[in-house]
PDB file of N, CA and C in Angstrom:
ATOM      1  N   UNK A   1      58.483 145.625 121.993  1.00  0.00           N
ATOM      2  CA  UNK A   1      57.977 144.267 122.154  1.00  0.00           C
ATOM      3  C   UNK A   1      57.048 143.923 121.006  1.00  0.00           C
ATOM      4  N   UNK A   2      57.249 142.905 120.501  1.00  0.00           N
ATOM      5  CA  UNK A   2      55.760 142.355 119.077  1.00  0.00           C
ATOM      6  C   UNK A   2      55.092 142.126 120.052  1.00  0.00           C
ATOM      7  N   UNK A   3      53.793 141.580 119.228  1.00  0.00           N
ATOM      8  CA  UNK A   3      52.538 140.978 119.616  1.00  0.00           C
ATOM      9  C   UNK A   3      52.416 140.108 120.261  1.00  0.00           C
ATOM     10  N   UNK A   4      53.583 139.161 120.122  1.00  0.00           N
ATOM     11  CA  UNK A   4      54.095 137.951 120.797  1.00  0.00           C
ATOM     12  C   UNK A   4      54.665 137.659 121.970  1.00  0.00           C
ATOM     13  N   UNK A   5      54.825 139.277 122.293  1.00  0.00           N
ATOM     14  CA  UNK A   5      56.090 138.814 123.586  1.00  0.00           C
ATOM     15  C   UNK A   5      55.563 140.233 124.685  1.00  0.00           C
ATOM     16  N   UNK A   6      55.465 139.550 125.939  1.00  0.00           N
ATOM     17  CA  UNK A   6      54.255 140.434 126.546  1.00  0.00           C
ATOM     18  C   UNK A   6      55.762 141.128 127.649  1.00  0.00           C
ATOM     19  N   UNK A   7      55.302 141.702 127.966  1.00  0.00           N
ATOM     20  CA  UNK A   7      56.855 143.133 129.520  1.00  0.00           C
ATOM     21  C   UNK A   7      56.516 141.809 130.544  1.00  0.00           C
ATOM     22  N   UNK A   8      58.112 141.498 130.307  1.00  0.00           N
ATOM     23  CA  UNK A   8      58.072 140.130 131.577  1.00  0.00           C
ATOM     24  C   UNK A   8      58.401 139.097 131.021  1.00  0.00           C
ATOM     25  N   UNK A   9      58.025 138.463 129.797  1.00  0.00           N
ATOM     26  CA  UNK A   9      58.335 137.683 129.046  1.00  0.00           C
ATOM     27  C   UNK A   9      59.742 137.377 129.374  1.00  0.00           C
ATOM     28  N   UNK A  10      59.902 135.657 130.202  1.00  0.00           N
ATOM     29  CA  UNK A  10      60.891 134.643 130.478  1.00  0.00           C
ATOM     30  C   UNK A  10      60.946 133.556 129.080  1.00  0.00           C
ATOM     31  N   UNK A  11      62.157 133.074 129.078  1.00  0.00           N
ATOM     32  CA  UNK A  11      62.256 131.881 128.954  1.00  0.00           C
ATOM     33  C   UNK A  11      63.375 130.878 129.468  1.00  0.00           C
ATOM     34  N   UNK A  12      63.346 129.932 130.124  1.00  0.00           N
ATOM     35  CA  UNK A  12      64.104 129.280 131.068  1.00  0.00           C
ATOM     36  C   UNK A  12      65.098 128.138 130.198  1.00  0.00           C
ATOM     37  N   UNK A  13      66.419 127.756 130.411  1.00  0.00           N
ATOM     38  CA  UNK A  13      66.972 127.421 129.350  1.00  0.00           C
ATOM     39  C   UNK A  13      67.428 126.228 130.124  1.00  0.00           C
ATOM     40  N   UNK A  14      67.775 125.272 129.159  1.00  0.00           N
ATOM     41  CA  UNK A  14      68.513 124.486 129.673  1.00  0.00           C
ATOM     42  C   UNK A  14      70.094 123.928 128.486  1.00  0.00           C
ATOM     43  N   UNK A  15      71.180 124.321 128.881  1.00  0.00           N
ATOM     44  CA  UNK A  15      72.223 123.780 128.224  1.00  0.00           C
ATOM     45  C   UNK A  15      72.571 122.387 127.937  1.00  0.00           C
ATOM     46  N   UNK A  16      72.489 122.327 126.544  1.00  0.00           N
ATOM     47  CA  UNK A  16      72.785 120.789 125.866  1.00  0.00           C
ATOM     48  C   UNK A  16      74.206 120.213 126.078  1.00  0.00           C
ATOM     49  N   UNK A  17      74.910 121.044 125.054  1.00  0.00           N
ATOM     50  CA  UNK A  17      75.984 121.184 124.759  1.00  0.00           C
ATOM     51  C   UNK A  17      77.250 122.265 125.507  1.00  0.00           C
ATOM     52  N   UNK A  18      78.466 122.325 125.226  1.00  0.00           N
ATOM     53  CA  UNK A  18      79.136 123.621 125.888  1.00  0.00           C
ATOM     54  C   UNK A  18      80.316 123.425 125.260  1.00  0.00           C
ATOM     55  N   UNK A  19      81.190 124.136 124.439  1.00  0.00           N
ATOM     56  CA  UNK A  19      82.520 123.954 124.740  1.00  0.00           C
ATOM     57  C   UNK A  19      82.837 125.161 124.820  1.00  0.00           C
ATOM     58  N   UNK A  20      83.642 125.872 125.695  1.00  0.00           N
ATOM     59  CA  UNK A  20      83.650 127.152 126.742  1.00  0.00           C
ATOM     60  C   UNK A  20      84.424 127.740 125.684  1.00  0.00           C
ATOM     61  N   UNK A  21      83.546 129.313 125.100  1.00  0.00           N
ATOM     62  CA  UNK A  21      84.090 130.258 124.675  1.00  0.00           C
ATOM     63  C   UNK A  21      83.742 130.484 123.125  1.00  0.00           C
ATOM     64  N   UNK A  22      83.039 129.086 122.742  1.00  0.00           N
ATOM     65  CA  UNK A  22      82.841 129.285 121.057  1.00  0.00           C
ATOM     66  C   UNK A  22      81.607 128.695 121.343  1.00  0.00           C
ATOM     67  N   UNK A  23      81.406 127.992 121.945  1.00  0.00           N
ATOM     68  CA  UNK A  23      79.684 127.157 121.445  1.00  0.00           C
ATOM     69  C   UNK A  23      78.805 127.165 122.245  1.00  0.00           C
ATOM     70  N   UNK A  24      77.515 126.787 122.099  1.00  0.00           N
ATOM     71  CA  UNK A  24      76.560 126.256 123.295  1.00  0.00           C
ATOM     72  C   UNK A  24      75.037 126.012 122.385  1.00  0.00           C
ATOM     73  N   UNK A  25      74.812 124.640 123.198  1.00  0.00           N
ATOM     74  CA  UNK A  25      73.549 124.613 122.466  1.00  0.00           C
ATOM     75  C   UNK A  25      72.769 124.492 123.776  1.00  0.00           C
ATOM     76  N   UNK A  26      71.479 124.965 123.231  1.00  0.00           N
ATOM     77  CA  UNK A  26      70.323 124.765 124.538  1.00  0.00           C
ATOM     78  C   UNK A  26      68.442 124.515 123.948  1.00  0.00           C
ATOM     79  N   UNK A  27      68.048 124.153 125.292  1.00  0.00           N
ATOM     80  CA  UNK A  27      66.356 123.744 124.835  1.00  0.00           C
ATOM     81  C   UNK A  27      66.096 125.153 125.723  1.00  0.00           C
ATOM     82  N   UNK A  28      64.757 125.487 125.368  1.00  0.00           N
ATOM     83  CA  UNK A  28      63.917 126.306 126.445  1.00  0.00           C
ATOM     84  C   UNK A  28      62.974 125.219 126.839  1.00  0.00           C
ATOM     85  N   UNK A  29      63.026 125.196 128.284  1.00  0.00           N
ATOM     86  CA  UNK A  29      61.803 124.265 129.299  1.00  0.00           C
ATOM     87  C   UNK A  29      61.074 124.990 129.485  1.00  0.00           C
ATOM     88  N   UNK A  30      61.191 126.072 129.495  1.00  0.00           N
ATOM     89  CA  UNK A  30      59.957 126.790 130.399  1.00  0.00           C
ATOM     90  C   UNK A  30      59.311 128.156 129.448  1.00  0.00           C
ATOM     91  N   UNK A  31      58.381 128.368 128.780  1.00  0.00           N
ATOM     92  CA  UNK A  31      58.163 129.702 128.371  1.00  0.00           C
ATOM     93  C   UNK A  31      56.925 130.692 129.108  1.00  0.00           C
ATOM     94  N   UNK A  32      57.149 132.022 129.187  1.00  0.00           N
ATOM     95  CA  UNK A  32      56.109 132.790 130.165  1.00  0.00           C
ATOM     96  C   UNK A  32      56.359 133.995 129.309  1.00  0.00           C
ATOM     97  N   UNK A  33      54.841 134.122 129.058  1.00  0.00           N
ATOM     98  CA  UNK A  33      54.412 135.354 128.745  1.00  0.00           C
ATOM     99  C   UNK A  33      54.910 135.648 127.092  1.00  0.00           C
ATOM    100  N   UNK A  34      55.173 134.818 126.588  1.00  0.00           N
ATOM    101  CA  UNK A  34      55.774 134.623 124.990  1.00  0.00           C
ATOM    102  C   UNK A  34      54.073 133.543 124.625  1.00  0.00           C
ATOM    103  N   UNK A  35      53.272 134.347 123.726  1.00  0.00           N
ATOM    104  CA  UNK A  35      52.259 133.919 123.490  1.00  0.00           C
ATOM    105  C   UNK A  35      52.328 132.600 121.682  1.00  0.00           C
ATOM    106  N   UNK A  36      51.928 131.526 122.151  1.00  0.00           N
ATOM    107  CA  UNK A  36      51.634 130.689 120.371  1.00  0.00           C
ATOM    108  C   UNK A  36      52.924 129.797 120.356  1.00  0.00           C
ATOM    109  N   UNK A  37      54.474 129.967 121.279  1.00  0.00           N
ATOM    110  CA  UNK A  37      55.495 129.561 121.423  1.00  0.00           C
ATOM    111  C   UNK A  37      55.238 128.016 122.077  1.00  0.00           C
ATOM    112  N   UNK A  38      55.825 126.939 121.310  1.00  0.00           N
ATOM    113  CA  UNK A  38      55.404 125.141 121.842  1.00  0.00           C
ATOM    114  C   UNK A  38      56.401 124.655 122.155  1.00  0.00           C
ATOM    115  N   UNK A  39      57.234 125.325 121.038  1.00  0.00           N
ATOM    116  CA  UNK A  39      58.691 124.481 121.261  1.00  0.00           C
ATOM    117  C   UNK A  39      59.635 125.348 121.037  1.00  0.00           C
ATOM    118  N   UNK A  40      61.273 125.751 121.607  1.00  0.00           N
ATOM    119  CA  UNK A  40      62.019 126.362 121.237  1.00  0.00           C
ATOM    120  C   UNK A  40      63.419 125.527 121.793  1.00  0.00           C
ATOM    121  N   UNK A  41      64.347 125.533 120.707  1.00  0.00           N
ATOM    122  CA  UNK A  41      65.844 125.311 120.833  1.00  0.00           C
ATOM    123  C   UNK A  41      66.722 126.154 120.306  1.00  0.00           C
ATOM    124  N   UNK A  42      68.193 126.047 120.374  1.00  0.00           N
ATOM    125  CA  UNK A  42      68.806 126.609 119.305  1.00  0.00           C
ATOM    126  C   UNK A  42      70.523 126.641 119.728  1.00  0.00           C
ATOM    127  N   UNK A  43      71.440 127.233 119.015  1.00  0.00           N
ATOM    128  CA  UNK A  43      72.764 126.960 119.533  1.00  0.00           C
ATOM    129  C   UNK A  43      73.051 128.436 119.049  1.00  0.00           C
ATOM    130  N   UNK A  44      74.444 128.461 119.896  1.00  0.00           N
ATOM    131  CA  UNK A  44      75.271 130.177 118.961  1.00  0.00           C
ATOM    132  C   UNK A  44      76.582 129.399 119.463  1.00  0.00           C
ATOM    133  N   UNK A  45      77.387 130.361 118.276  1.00  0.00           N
ATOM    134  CA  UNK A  45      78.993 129.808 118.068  1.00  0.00           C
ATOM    135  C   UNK A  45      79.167 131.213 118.159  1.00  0.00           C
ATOM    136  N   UNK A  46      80.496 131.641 118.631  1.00  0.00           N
ATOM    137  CA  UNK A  46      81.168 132.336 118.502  1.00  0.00           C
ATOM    138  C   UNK A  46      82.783 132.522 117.735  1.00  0.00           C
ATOM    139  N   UNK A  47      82.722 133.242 116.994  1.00  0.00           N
ATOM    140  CA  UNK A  47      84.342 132.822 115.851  1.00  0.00           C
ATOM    141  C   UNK A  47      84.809 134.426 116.185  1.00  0.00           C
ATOM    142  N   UNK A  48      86.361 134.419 116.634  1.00  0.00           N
ATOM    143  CA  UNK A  48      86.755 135.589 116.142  1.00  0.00           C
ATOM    144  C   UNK A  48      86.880 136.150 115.061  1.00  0.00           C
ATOM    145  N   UNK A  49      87.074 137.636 114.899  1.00  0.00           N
ATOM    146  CA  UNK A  49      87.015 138.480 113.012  1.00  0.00           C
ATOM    147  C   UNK A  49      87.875 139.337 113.462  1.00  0.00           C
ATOM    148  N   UNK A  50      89.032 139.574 113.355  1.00  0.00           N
ATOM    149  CA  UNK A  50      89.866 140.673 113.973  1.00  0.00           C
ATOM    150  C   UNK A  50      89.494 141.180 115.420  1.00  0.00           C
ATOM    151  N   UNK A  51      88.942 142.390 115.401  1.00  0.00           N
ATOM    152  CA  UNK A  51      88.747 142.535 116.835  1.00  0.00           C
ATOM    153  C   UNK A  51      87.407 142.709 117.022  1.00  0.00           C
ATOM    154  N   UNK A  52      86.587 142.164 116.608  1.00  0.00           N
ATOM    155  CA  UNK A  52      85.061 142.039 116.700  1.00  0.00           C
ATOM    156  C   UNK A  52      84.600 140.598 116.273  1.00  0.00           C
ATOM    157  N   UNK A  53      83.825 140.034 117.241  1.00  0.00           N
ATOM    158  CA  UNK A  53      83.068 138.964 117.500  1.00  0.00           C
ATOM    159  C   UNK A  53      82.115 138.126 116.457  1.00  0.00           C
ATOM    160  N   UNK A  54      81.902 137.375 115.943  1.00  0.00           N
ATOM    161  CA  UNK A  54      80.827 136.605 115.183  1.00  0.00           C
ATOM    162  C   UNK A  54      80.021 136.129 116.214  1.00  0.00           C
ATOM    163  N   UNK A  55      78.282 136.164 116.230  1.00  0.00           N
ATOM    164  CA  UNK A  55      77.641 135.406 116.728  1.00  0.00           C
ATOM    165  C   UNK A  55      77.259 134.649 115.375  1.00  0.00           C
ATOM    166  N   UNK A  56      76.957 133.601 115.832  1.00  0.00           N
ATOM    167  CA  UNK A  56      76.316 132.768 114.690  1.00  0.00           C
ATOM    168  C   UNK A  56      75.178 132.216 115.675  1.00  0.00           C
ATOM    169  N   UNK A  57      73.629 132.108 115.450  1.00  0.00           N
ATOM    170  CA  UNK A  57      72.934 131.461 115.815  1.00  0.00           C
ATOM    171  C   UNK A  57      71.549 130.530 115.027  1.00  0.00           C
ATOM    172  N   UNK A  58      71.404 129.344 115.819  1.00  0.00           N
ATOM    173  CA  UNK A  58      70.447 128.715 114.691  1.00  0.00           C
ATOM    174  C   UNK A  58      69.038 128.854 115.597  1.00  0.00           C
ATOM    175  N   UNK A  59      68.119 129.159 115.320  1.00  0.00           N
ATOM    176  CA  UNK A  59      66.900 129.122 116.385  1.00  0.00           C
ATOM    177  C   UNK A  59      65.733 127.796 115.856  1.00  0.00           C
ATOM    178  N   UNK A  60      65.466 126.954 116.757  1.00  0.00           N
ATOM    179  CA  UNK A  60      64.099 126.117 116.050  1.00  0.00           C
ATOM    180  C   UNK A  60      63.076 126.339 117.191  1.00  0.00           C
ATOM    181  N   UNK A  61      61.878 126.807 116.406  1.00  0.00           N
ATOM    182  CA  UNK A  61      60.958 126.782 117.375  1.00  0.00           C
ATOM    183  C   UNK A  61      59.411 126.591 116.709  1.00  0.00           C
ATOM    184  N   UNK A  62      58.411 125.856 117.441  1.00  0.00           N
ATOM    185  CA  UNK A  62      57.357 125.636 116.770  1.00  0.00           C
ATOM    186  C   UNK A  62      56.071 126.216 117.481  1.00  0.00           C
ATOM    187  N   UNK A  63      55.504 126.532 116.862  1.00  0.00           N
ATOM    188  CA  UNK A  63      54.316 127.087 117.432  1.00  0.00           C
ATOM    189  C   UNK A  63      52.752 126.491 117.565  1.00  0.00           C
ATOM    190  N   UNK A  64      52.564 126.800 118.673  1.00  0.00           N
ATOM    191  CA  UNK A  64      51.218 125.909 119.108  1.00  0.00           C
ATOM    192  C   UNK A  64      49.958 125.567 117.905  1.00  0.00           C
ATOM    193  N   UNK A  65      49.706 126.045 116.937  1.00  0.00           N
ATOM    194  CA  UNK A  65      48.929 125.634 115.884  1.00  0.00           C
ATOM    195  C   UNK A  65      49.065 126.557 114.825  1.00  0.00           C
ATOM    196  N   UNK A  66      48.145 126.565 113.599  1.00  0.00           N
ATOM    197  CA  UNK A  66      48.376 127.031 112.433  1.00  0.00           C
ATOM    198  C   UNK A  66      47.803 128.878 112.768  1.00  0.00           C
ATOM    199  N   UNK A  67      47.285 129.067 113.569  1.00  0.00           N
ATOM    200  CA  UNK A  67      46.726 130.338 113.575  1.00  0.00           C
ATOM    201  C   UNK A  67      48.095 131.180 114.078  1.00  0.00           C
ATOM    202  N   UNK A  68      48.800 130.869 115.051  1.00  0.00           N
ATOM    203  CA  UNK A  68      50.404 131.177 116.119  1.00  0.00           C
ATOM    204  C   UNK A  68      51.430 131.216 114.373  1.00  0.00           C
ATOM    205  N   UNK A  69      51.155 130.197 113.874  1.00  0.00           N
ATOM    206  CA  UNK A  69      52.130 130.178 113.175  1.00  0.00           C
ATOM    207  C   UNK A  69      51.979 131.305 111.882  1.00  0.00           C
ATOM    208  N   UNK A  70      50.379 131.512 111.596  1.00  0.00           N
ATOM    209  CA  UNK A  70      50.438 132.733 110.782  1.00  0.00           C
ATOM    210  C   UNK A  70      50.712 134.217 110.608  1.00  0.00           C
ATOM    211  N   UNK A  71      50.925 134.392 112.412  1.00  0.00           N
ATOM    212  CA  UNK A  71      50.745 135.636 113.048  1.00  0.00           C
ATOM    213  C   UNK A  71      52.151 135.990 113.356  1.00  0.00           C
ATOM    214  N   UNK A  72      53.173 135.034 113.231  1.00  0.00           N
ATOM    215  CA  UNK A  72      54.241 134.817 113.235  1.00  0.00           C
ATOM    216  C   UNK A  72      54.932 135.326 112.099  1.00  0.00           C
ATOM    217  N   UNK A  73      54.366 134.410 110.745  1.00  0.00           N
ATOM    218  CA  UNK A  73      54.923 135.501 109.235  1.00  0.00           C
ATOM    219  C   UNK A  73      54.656 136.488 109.215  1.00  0.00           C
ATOM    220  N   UNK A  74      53.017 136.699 109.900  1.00  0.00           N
ATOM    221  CA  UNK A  74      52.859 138.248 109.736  1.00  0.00           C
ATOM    222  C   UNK A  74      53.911 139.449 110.487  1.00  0.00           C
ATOM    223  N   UNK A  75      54.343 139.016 111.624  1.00  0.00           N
ATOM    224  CA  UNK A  75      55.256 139.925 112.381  1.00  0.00           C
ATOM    225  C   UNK A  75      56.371 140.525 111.557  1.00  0.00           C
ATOM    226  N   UNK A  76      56.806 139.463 110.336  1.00  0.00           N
ATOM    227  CA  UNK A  76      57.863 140.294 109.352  1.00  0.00           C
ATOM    228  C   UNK A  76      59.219 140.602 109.445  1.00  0.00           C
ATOM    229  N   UNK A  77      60.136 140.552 108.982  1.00  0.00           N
ATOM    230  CA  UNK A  77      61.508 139.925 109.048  1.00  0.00           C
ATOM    231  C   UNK A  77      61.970 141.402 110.195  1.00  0.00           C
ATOM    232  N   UNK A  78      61.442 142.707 110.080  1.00  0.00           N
ATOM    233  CA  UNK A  78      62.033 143.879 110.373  1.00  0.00           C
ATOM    234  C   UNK A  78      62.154 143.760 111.949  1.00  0.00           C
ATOM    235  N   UNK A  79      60.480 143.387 112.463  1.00  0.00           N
ATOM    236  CA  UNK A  79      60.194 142.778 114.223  1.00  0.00           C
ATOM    237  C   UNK A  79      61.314 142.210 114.470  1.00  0.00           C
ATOM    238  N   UNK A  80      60.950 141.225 113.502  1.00  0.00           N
ATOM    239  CA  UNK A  80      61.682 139.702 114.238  1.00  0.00           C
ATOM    240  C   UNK A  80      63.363 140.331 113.802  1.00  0.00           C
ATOM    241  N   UNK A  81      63.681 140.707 113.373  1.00  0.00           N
ATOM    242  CA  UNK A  81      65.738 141.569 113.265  1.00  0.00           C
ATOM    243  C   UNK A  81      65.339 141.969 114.945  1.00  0.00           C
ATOM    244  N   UNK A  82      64.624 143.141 115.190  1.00  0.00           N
ATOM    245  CA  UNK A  82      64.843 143.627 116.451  1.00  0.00           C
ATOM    246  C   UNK A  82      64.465 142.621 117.186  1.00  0.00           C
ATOM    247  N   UNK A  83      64.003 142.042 117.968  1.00  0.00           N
ATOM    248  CA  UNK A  83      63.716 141.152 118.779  1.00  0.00           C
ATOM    249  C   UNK A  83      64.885 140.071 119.078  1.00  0.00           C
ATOM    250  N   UNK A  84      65.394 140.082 117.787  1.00  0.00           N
ATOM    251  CA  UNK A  84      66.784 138.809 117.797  1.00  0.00           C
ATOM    252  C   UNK A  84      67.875 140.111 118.297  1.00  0.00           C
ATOM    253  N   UNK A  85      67.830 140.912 117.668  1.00  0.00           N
ATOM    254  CA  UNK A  85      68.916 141.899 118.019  1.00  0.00           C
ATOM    255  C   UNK A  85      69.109 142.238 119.518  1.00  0.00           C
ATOM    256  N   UNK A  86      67.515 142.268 120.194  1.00  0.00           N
ATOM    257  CA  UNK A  86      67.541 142.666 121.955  1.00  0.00           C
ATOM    258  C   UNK A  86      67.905 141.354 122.556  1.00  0.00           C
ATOM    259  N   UNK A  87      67.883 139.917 122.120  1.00  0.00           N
ATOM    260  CA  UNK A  87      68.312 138.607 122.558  1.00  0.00           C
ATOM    261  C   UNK A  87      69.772 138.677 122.664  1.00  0.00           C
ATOM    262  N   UNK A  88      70.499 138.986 121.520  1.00  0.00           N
ATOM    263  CA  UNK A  88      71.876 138.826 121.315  1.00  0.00           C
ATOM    264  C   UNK A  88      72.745 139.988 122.392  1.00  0.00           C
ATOM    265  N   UNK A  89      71.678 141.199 122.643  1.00  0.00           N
ATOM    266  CA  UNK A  89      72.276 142.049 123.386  1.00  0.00           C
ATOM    267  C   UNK A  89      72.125 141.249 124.815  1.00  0.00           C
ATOM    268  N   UNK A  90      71.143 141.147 125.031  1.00  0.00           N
ATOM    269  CA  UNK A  90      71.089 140.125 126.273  1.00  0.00           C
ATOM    270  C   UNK A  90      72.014 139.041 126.530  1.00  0.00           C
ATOM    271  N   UNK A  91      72.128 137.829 125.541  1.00  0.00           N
ATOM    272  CA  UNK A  91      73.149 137.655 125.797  1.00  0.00           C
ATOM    273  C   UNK A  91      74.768 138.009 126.144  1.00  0.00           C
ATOM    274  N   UNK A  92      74.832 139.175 125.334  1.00  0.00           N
ATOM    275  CA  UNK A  92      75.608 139.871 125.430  1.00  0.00           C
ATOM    276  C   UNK A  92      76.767 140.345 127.020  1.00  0.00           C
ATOM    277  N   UNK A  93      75.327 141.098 127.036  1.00  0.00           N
ATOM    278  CA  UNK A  93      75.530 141.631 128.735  1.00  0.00           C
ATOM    279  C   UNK A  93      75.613 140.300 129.621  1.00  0.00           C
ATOM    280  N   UNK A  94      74.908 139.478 129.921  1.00  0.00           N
ATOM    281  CA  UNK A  94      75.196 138.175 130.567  1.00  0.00           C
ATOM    282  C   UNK A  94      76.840 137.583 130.322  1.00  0.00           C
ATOM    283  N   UNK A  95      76.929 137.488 129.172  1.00  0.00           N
ATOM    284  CA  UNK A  95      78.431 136.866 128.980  1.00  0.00           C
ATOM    285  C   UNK A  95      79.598 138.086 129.939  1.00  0.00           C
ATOM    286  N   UNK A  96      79.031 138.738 129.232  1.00  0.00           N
ATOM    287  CA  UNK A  96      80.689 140.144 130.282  1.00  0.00           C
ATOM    288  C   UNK A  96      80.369 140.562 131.526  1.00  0.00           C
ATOM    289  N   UNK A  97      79.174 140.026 131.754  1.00  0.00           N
ATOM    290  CA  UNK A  97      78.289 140.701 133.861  1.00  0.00           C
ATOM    291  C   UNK A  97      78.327 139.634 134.602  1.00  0.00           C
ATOM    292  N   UNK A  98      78.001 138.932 133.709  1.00  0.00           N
ATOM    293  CA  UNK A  98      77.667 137.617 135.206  1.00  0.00           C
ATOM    294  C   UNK A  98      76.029 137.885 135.523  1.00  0.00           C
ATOM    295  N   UNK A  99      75.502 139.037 134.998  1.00  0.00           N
ATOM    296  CA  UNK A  99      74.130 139.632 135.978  1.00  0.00           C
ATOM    297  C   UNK A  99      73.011 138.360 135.301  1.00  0.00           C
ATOM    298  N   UNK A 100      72.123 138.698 135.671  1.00  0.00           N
ATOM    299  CA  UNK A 100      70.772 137.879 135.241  1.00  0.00           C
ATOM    300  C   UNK A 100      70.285 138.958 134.243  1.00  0.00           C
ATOM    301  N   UNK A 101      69.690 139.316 132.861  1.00  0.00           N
ATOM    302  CA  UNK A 101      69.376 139.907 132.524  1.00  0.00           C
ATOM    303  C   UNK A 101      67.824 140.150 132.029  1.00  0.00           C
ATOM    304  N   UNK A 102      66.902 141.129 132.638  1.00  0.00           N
ATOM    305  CA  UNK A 102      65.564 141.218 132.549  1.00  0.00           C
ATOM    306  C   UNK A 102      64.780 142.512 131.764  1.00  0.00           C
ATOM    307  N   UNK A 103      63.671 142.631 131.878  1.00  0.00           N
ATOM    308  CA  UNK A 103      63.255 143.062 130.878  1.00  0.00           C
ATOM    309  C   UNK A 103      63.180 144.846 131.181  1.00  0.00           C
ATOM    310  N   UNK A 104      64.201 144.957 132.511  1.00  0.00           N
ATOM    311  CA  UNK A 104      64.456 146.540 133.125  1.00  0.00           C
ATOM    312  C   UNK A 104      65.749 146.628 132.544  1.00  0.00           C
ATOM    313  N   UNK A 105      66.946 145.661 132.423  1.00  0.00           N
ATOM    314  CA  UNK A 105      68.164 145.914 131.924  1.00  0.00           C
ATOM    315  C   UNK A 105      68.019 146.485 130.968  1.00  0.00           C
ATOM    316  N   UNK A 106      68.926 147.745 131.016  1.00  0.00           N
ATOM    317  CA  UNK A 106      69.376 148.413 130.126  1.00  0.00           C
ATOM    318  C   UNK A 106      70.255 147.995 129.035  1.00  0.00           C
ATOM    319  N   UNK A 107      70.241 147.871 127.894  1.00  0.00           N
ATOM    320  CA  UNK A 107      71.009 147.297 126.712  1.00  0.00           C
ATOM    321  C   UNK A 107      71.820 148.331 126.287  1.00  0.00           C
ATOM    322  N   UNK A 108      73.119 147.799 126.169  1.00  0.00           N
ATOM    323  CA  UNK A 108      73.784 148.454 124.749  1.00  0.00           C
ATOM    324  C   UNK A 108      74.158 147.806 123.646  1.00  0.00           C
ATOM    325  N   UNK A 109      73.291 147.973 123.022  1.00  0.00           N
ATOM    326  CA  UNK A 109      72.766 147.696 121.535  1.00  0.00           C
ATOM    327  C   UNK A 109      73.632 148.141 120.358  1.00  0.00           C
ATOM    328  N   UNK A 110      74.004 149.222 120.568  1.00  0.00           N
ATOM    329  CA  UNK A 110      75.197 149.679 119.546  1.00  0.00           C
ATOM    330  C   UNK A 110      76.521 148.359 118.528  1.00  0.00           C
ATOM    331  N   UNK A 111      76.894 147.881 119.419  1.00  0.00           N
ATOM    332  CA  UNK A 111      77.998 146.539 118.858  1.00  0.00           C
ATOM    333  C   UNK A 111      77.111 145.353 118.194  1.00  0.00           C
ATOM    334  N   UNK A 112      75.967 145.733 118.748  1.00  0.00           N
ATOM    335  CA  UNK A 112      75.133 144.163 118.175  1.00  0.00           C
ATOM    336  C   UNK A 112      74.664 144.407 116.881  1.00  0.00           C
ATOM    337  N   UNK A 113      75.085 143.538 115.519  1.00  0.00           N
ATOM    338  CA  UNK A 113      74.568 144.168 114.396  1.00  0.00           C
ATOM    339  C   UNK A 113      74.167 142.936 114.255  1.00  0.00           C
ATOM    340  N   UNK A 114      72.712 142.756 113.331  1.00  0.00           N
ATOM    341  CA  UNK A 114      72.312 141.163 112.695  1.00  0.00           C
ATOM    342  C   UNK A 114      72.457 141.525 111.372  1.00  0.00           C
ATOM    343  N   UNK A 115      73.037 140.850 110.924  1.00  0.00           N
ATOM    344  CA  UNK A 115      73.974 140.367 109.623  1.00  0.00           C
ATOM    345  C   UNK A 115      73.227 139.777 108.726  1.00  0.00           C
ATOM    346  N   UNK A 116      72.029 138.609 109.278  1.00  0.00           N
ATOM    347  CA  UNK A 116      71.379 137.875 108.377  1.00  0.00           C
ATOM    348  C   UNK A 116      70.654 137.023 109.178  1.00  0.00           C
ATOM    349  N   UNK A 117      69.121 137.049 108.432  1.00  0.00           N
ATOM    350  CA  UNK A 117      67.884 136.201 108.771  1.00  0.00           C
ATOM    351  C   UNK A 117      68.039 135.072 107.650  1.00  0.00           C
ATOM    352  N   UNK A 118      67.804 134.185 107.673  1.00  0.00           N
ATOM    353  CA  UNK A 118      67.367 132.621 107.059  1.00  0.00           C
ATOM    354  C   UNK A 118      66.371 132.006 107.166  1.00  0.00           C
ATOM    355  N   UNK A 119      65.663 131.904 106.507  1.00  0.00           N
ATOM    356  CA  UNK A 119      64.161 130.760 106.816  1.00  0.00           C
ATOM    357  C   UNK A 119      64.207 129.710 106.346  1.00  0.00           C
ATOM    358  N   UNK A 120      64.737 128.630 107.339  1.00  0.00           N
ATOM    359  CA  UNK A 120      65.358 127.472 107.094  1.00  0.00           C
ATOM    360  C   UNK A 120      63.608 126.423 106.757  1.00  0.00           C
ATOM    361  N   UNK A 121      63.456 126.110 105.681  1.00  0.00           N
ATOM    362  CA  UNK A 121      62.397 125.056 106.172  1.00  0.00           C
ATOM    363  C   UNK A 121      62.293 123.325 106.612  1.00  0.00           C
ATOM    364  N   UNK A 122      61.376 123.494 107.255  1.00  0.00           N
ATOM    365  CA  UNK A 122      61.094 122.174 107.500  1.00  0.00           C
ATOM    366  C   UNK A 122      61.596 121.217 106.949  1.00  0.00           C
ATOM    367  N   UNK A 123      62.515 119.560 107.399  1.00  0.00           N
ATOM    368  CA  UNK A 123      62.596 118.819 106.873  1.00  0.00           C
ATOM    369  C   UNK A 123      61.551 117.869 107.017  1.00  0.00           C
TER     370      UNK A 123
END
């Protein structure tokens, strides 16, 4: 877990968009126990590659003031890979279970590789 994200740490989603099997976009309404977090959205596509999966995801999220937001660069691309990496596994398991997935689920992490971080800035 970073600094940021406390054992328990929710966030409650709500779906924008959907077209079943490649896309989805969503807001988070609700955040708990994810500390400096104001705003969060984001979408993932899925593309087939032979017999392994593309996630593609875009994340926007803003943070409650300039101090959240410094502590944030500081966390460093390596955190923030794992942290996206235990999300995608999460999703993961949700897409093929059906289960609810929490912060006792067991991950298999192995298939999930992140490919690439971007630091898109501000328009």
């Amino acid at each position: 877990l970073s600094p940021l994200v406390k054992k328990g740490a929710t966030l409650d989603e709500r779906v924008l968009e959907w077209e079943e099997g490649t896309y989805q976009k969503l807001e988070v309404y609700q955040v708990q126990k994810v500390a400096g977090i104001q705003t969060m959205g984001g979408d993932f596509r899925l593309t087939p590659k032979g017999d392994k999966t593309i996630l593609t995801s875009t994340l926007n999220y803003s943070m409650k003031n300039g101090m959240w937001g410094m502590m944030n660069q500081m966390m460093g691309k390596k955190k923030f890979a794992k942290f996206w990496r235990n999300i995608i596994g999460g999703y993961k398991q949700h897409i093929e279970t059906g289960e609810e997935v929490t912060h006792e689920t067991k991950l298999d992490l192995t298939p999930a590789k992140l490919i690439e971080i971007k630091h898109l800035k501000e328009k």
